[in-house]
N, C-alpha and C. Protein backbone atom coordinates (compact mmCIF):
# COMPACT_ATOMS: atom_id res chain seq x y z
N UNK A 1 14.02 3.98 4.24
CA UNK A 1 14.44 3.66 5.60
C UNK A 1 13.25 3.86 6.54
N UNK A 2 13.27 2.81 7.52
CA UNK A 2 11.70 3.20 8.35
C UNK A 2 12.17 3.90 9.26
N UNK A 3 10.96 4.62 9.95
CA UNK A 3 10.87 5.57 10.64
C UNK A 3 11.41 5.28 12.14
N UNK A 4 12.11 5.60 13.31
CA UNK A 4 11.96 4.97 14.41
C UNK A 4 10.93 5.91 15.29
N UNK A 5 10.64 5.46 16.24
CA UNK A 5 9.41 5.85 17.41
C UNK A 5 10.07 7.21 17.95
N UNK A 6 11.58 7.72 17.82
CA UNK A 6 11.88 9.42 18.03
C UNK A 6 11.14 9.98 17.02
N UNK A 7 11.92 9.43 15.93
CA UNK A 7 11.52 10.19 14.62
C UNK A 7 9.74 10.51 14.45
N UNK A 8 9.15 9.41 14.51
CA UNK A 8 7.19 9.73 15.00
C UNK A 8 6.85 10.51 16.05
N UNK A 9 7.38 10.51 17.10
CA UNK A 9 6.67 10.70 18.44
C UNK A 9 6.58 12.38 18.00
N UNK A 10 7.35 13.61 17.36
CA UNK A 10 6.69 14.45 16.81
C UNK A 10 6.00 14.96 16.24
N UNK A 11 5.83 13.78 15.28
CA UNK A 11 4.47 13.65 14.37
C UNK A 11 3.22 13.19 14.70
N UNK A 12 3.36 12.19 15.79
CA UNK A 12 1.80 12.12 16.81
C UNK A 12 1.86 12.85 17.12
N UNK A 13 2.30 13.99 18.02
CA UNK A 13 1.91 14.85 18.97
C UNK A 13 1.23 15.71 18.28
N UNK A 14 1.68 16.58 16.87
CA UNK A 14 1.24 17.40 16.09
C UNK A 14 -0.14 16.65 15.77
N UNK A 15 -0.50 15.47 15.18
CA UNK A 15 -1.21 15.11 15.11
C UNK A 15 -2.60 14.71 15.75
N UNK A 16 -2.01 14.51 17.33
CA UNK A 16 -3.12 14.17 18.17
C UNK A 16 -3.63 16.01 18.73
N UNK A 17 -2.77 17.08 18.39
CA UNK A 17 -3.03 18.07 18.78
C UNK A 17 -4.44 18.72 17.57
N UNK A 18 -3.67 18.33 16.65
CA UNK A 18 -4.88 18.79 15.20
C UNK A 18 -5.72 18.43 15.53
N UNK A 19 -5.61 16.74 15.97
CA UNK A 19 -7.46 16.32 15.95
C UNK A 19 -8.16 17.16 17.06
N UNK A 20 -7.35 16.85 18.07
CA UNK A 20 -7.98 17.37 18.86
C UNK A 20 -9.02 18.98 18.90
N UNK A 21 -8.48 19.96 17.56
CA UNK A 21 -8.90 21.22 17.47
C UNK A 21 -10.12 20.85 16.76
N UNK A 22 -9.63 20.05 16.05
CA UNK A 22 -10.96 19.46 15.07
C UNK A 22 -12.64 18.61 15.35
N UNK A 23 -12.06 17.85 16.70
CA UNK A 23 -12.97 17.15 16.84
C UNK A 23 -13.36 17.24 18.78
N UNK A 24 -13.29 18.73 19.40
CA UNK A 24 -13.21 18.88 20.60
C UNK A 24 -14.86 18.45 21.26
N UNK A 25 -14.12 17.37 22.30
CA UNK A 25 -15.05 16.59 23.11
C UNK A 25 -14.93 14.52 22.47
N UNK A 26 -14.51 14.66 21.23
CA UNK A 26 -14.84 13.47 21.09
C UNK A 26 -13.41 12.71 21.02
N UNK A 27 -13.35 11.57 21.84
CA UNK A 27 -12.16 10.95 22.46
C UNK A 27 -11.72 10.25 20.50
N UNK A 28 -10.29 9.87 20.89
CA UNK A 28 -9.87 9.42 19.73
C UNK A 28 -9.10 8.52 19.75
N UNK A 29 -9.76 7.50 20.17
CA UNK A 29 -8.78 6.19 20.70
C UNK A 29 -9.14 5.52 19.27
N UNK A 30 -10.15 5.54 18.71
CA UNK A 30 -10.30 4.32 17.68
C UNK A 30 -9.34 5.01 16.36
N UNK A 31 -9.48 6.25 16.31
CA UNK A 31 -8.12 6.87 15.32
C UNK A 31 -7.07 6.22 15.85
N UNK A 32 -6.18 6.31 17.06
CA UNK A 32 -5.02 5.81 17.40
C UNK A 32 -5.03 4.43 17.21
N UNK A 33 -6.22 3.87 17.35
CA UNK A 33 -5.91 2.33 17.00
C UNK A 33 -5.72 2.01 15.48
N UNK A 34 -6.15 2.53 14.66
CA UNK A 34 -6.77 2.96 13.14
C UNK A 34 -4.97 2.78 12.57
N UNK A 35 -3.91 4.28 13.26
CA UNK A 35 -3.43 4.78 12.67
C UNK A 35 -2.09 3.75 13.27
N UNK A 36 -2.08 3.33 14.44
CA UNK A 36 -1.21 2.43 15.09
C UNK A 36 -1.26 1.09 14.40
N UNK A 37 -2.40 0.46 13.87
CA UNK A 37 -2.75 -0.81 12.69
C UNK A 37 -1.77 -0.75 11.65
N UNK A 38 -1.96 0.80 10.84
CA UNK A 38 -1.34 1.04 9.44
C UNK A 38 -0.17 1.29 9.80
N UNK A 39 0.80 2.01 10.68
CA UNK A 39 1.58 1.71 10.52
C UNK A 39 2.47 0.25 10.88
N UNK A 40 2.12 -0.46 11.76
CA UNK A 40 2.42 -1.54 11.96
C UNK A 40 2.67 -2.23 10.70
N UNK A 41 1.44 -2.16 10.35
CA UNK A 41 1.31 -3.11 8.81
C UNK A 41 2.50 -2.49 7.51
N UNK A 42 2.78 -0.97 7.70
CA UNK A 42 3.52 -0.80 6.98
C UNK A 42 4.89 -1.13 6.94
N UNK A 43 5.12 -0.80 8.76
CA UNK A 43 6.59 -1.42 9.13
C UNK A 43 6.62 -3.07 8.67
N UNK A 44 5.70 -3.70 8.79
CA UNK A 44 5.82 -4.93 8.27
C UNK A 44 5.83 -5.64 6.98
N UNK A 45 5.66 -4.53 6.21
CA UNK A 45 5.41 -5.06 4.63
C UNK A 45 6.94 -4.59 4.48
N UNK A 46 7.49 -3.56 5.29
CA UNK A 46 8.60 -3.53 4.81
C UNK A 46 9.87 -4.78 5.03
N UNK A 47 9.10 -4.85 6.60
CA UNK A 47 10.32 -5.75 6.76
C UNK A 47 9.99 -7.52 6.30
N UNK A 48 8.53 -7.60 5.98
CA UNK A 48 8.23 -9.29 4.78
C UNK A 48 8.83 -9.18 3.25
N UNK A 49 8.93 -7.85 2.91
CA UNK A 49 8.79 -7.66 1.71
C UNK A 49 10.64 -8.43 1.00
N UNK A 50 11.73 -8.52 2.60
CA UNK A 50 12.95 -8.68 2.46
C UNK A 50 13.54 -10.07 1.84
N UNK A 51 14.38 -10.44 1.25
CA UNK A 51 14.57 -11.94 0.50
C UNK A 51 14.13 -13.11 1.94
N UNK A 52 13.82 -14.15 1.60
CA UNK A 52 13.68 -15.08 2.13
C UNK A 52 14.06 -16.08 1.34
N UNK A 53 14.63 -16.86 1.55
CA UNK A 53 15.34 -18.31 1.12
C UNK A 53 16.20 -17.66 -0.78
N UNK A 54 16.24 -16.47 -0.54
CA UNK A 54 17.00 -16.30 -1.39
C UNK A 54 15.87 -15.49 -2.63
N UNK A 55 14.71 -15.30 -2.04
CA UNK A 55 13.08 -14.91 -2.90
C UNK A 55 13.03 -13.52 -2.50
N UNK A 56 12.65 -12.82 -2.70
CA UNK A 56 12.01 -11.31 -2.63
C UNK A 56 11.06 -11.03 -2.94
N UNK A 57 9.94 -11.23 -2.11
CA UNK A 57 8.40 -11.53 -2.34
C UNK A 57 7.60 -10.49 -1.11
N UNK A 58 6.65 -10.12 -1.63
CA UNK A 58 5.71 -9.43 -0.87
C UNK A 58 5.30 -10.46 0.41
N UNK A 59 4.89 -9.72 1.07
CA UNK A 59 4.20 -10.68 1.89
C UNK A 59 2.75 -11.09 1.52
N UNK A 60 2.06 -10.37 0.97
CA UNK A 60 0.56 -10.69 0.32
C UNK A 60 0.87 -11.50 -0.43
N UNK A 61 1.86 -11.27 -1.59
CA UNK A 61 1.76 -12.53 -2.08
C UNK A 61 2.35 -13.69 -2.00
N UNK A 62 3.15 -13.88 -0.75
CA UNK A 62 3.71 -15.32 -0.23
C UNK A 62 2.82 -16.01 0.53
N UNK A 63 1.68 -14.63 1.08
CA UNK A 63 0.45 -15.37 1.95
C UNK A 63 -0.07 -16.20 0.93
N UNK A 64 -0.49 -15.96 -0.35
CA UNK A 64 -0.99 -16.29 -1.06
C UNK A 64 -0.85 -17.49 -1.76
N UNK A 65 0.95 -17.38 -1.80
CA UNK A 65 1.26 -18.43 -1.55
C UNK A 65 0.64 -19.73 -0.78
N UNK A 66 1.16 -19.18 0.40
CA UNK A 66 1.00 -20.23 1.40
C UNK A 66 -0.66 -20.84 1.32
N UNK A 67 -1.35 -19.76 1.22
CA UNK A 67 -3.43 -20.05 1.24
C UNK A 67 -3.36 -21.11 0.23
N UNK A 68 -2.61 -21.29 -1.04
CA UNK A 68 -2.92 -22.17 -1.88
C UNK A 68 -2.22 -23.58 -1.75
N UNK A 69 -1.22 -23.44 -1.45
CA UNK A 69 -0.83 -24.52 -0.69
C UNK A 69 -1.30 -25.23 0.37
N UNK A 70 -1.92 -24.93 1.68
CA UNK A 70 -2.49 -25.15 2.26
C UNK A 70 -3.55 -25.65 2.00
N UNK A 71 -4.71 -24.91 0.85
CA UNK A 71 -5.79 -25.35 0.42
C UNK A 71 -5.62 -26.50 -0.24
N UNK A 72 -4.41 -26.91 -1.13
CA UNK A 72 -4.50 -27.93 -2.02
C UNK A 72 -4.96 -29.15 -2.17
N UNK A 73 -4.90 -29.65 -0.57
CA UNK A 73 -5.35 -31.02 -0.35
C UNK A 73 -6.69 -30.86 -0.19
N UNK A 74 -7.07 -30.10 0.18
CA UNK A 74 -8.55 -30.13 0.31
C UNK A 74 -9.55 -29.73 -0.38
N UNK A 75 -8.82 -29.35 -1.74
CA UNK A 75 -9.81 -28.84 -3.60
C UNK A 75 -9.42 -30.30 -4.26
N UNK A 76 -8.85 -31.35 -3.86
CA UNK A 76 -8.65 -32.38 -4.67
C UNK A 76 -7.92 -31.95 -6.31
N UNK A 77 -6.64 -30.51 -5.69
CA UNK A 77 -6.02 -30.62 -7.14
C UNK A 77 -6.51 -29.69 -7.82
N UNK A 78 -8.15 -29.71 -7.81
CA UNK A 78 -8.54 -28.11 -8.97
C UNK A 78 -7.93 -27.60 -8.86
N UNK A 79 -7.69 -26.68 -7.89
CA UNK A 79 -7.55 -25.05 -7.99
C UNK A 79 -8.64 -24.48 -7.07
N UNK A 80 -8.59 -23.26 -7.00
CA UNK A 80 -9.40 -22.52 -6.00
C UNK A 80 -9.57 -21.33 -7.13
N UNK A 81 -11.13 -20.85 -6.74
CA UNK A 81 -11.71 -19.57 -7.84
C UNK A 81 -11.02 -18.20 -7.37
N UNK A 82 -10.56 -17.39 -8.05
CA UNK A 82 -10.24 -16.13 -7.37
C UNK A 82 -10.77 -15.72 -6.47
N UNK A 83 -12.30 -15.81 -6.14
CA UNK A 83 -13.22 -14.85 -5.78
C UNK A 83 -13.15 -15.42 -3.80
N UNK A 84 -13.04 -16.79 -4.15
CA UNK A 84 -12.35 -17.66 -2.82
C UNK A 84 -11.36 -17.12 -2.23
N UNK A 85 -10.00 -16.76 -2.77
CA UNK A 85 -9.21 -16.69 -2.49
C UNK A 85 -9.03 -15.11 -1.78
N UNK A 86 -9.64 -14.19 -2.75
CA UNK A 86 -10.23 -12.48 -2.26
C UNK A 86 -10.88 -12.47 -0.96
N UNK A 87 -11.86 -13.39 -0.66
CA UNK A 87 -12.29 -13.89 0.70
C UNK A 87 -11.49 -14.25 1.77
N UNK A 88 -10.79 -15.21 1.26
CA UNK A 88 -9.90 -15.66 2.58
C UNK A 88 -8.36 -14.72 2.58
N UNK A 89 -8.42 -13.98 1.95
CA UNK A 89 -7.30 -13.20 2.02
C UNK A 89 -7.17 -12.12 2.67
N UNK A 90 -9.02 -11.34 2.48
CA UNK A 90 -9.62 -10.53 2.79
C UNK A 90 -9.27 -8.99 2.30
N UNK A 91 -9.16 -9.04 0.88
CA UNK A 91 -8.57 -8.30 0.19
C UNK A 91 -9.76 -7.79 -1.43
N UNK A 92 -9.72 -7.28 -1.94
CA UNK A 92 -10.49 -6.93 -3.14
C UNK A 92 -10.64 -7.83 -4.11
N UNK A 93 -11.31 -8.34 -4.88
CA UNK A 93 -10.80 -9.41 -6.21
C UNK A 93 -9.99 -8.40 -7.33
N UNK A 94 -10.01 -7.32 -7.16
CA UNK A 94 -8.83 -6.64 -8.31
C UNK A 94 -7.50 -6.78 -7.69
N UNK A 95 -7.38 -6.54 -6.19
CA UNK A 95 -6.02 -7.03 -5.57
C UNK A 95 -5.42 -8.14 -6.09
N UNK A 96 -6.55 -9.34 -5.73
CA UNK A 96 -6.16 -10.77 -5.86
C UNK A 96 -5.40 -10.81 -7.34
N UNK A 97 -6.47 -10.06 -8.25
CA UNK A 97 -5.79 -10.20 -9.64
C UNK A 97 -4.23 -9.93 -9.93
N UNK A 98 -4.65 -8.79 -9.07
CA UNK A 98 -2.75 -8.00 -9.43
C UNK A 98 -1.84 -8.88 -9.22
N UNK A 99 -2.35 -9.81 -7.25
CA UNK A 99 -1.63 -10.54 -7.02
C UNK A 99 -0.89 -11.61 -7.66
N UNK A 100 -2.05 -12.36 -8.64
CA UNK A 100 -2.17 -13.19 -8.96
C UNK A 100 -1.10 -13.25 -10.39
N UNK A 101 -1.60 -12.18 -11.10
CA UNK A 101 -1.01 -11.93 -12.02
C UNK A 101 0.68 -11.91 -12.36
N UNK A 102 1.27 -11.63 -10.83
CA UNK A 102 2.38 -11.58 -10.50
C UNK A 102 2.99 -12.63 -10.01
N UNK A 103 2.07 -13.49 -10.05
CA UNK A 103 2.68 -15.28 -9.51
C UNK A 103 3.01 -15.82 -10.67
N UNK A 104 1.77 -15.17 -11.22
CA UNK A 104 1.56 -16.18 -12.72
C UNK A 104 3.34 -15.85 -13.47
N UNK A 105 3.30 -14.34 -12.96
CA UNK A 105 4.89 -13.85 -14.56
C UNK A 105 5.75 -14.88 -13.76
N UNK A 106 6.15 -15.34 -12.35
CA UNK A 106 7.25 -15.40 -12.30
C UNK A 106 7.10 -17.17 -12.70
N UNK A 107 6.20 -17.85 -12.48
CA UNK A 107 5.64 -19.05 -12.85
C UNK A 107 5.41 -20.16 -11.73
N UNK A 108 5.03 -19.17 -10.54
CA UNK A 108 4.46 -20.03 -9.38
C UNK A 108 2.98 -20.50 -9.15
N UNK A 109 2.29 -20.20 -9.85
CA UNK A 109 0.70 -20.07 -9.78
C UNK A 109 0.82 -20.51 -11.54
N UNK A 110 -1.03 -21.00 -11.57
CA UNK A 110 -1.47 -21.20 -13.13
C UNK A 110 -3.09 -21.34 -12.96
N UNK A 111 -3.54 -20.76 -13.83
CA UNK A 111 -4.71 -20.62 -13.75
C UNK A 111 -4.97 -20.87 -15.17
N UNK A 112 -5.99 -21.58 -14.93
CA UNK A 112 -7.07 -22.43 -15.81
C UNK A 112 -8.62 -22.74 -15.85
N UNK A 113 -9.30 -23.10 -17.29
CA UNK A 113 -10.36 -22.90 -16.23
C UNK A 113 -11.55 -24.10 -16.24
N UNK A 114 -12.35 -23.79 -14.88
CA UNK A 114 -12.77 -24.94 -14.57
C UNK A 114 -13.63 -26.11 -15.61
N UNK A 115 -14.05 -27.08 -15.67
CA UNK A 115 -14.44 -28.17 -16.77
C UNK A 115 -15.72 -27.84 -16.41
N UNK A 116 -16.35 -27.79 -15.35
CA UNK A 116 -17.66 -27.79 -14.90
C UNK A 116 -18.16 -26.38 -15.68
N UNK A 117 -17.73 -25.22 -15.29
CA UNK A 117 -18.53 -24.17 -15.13
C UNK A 117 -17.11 -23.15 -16.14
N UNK A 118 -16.97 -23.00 -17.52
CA UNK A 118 -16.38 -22.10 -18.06
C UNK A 118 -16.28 -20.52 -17.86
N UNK A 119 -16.89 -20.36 -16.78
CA UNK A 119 -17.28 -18.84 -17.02
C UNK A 119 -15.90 -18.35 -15.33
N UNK A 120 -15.69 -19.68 -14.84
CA UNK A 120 -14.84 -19.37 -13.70
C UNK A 120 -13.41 -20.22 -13.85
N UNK A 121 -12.91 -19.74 -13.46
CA UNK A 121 -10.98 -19.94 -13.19
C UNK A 121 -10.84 -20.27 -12.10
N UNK A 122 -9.84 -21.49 -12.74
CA UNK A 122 -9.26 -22.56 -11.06
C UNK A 122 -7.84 -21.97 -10.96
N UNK A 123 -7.06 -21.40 -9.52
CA UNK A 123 -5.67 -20.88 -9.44
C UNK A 123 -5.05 -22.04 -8.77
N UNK A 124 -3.95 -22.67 -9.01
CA UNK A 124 -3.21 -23.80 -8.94
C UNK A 124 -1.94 -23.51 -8.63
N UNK A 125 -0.98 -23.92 -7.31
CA UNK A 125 0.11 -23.90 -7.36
C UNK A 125 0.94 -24.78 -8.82
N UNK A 126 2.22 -24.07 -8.85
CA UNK A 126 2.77 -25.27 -10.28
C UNK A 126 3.75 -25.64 -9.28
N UNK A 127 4.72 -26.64 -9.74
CA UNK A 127 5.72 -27.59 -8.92
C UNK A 127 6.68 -26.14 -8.61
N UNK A 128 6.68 -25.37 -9.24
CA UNK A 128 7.98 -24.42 -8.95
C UNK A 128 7.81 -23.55 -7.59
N UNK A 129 6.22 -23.24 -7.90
CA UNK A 129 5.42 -22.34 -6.23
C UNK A 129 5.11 -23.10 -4.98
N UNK A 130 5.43 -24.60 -5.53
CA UNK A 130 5.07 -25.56 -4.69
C UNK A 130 6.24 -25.66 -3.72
N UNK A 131 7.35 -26.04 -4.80
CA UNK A 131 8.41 -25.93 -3.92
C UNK A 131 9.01 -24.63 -3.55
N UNK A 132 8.64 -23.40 -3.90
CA UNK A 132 9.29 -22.48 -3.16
C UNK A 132 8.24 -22.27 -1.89
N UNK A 133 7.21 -22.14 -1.76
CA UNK A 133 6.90 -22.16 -0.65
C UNK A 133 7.60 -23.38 0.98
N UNK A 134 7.47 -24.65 0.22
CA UNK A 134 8.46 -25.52 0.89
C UNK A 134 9.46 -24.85 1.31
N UNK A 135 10.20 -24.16 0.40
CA UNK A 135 12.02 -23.74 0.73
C UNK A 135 11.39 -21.92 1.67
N UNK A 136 10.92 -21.39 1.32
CA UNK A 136 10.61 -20.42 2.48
C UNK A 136 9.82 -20.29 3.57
N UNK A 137 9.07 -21.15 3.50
CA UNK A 137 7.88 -21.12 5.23
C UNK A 137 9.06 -20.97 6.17
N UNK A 138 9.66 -22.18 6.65
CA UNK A 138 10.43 -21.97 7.77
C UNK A 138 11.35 -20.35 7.91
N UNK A 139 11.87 -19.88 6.77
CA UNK A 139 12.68 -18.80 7.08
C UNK A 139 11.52 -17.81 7.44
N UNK A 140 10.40 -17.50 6.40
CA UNK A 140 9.50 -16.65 6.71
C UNK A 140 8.51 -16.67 8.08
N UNK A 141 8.39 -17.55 8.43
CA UNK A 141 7.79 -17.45 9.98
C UNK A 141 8.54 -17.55 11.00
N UNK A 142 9.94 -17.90 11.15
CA UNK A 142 10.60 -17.56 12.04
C UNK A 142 11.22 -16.15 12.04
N UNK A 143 10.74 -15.58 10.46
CA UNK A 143 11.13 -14.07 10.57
C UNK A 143 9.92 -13.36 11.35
N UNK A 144 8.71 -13.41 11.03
CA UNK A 144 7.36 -13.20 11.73
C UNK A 144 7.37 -13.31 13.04
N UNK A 145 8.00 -14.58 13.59
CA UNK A 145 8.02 -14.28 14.79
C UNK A 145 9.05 -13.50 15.55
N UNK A 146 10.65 -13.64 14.93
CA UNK A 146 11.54 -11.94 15.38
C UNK A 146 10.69 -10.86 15.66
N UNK A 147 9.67 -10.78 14.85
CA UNK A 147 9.03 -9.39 14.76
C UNK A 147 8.73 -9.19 16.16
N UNK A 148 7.91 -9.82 16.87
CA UNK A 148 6.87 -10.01 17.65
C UNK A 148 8.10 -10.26 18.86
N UNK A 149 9.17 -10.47 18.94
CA UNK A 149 9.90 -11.20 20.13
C UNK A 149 10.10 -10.06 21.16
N UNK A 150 9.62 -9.35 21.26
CA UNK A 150 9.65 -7.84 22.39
C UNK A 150 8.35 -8.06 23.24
N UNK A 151 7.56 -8.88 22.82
CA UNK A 151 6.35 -9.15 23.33
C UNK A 151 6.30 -10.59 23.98
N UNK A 152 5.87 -10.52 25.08
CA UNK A 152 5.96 -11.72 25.70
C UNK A 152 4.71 -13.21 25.24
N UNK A 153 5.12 -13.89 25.59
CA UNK A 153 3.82 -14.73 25.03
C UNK A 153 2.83 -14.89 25.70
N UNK A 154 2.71 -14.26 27.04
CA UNK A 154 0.82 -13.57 27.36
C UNK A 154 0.53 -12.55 26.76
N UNK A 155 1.28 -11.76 26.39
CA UNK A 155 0.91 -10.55 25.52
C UNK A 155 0.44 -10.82 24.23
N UNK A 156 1.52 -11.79 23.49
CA UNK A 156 1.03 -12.34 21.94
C UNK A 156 -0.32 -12.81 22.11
N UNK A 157 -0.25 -13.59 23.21
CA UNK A 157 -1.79 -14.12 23.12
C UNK A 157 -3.07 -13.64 23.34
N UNK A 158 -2.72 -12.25 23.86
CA UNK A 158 -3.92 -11.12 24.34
C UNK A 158 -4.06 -10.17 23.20
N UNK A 159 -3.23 -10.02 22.69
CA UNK A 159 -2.77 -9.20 21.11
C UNK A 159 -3.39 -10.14 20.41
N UNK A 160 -3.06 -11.09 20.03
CA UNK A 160 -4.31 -12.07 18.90
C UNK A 160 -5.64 -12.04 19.47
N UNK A 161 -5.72 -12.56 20.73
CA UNK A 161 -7.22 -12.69 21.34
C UNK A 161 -8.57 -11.26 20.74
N UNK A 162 -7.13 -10.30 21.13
CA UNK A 162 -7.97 -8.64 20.82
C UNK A 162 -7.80 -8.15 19.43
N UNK A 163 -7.15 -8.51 18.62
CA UNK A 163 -7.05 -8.35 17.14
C UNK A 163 -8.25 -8.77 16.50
N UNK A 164 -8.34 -10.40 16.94
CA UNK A 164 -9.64 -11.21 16.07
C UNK A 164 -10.33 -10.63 16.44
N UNK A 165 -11.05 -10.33 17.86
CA UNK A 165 -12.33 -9.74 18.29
C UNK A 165 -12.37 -8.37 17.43
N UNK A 166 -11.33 -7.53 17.18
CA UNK A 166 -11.78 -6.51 16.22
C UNK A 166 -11.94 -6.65 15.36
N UNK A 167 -11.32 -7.29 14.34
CA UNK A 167 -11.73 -8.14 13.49
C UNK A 167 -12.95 -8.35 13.40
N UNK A 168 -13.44 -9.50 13.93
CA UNK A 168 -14.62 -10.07 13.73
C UNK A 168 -15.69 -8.86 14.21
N UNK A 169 -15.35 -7.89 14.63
CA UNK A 169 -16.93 -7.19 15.13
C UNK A 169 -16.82 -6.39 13.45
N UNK A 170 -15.46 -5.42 13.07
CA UNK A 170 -15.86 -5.39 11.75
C UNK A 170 -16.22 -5.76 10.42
N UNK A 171 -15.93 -7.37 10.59
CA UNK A 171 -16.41 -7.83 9.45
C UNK A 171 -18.02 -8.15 9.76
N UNK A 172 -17.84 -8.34 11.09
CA UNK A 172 -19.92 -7.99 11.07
C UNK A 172 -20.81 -6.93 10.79
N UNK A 173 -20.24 -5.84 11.28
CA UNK A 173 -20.30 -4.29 10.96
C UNK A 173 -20.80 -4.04 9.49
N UNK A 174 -19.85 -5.08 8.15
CA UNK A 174 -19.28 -4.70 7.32
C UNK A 174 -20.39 -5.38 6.60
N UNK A 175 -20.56 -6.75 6.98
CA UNK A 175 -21.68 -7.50 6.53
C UNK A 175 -22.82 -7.12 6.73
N UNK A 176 -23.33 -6.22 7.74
CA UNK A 176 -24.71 -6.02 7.75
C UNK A 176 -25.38 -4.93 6.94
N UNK A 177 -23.81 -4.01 6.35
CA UNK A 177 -24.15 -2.61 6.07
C UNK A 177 -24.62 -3.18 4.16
N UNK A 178 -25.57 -2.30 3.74
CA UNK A 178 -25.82 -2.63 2.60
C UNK A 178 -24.72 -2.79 1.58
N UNK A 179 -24.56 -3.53 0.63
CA UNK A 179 -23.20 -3.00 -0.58
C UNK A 179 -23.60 -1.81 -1.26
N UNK A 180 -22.52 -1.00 -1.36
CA UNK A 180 -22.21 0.43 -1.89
C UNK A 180 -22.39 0.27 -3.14
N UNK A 181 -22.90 1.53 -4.28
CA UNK A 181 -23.37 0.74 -5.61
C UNK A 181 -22.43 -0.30 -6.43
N UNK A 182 -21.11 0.62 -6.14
CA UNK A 182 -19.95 0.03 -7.10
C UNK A 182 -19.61 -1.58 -6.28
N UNK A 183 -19.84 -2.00 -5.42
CA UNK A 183 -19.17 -3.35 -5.19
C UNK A 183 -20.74 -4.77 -5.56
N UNK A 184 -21.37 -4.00 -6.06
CA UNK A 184 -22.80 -5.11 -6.64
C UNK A 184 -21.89 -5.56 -7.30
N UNK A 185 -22.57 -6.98 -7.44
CA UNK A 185 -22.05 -7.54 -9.01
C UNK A 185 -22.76 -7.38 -10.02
C-alpha cells in the first residue's frame, strides 16, 4: 500500500533534521530534489505497474514496448541492437536484458541476429507485442495523464521544461566524467 504525504511528512522531518546534524552549513535542496524524484518514480511504478487493457506490465517494460514500436518504421523491420535501446531508455544494458528477456517469455519481442554483423542482435516487436501495444497506449497514457491532473497545464509545462533541463545538465555532467573501470567495454 503506498504511503500518503501524513504518513511521510514524519519521516522528512526526521530526516531533514539528521541531515541537517550531518552536513551543518550546507543547504540540501538537491537531496530533496534527489529524494522527491525517487519517490515519485516509485509512487509511479506502482501505480503503471496496474493491468491495462487487461495486461499487467511494468512500466519499463511497456516503455519498451512502446520505443520499439515507435522505432519500427524507421529500422526498415530489422530490429534495433540492445545497446540502442539501453540508450534511449536510459537504463543499463543488463537492465535492458532483464527487460528484454521478459518480453521475450511472454512472446512480445524476438530477437535475432543481425545478417550483416553476427556478433550483434536485432530486438523486434512480434505481431502479438505489436498488437498489444495497439490495445494499451490509449488506456496507458490516459492513465499517465490522471497522474499529473492536480497540476495545471502551465505547471505540466514548467515541470517538463525543468525536468529536461535537469536532465540534460546531468547527462552532460555524466558524459564528460571519465568511465569508471567497470563500465569500459
Amino acid at each position: 500500500m503506498p504511503l500518503t504525504q501524513t504518513d511521510l511528512d514524519p519521516h522528512v522531518e526526521r530526516l531533514q533534521a539528521g541531515l541537517g546534524d550531518l552536513v551543518d552549513g550546507i543547504e540540501p535542496t538537491g537531496f530533496e530534489i534527489v529524494r522527491l524524484l525517487r519517490a515519485i518514480g516509485n509512487q509511479y511504478a506502482q501505480e503503471a505497474a496496474g493491468a491495462s487493457g487487461g495486461v499487467t506490465m511494468s512500466g519499463p517494460r511497456w516503455h519498451l514496448l512502446l520505443r520499439l514500436f515507435v522505432e519500427e518504421g524507421r529500422d526498415g523491420g530489422h530490429g534495433l541492437p540492445p545497446g540502442y535501446l539501453s540508450r534511449c531508455q536510459a537504463v543499463s544494458k543488463n537492465t535492458i536484458s532483464v527487460l528484454l528477456r521478459g518480453l521475450e517469455k511472454h512472446g512480445w519481442v524476438e530477437r535475432t541476429l543481425d545478417s550483416e554483423d553476427r556478433r550483434v542482435f536485432r530486438i523486434r516487436l512480434t505481431p502479438s507485442g505489436r498488437e498489444l501495444v495497439r490495445k494499451t497506449a490509449p488506456a496507458r497514457l490516459a492513465h499517465l495523464n490522471d497522474m499529473v491532473e492536480d497540476l495545471s497545464s502551465e505547471e505540466r509545462g514548467e515541470l517538463l521544461r525543468l525536468l529536461t533541463k535537469l536532465y540534460r545538465s546531468l547527462a552532460a555532467r555524466s558524459a564528460a566524467r571519465p568511465a569508471a573501470v567497470g563500465d569500459r567495454p
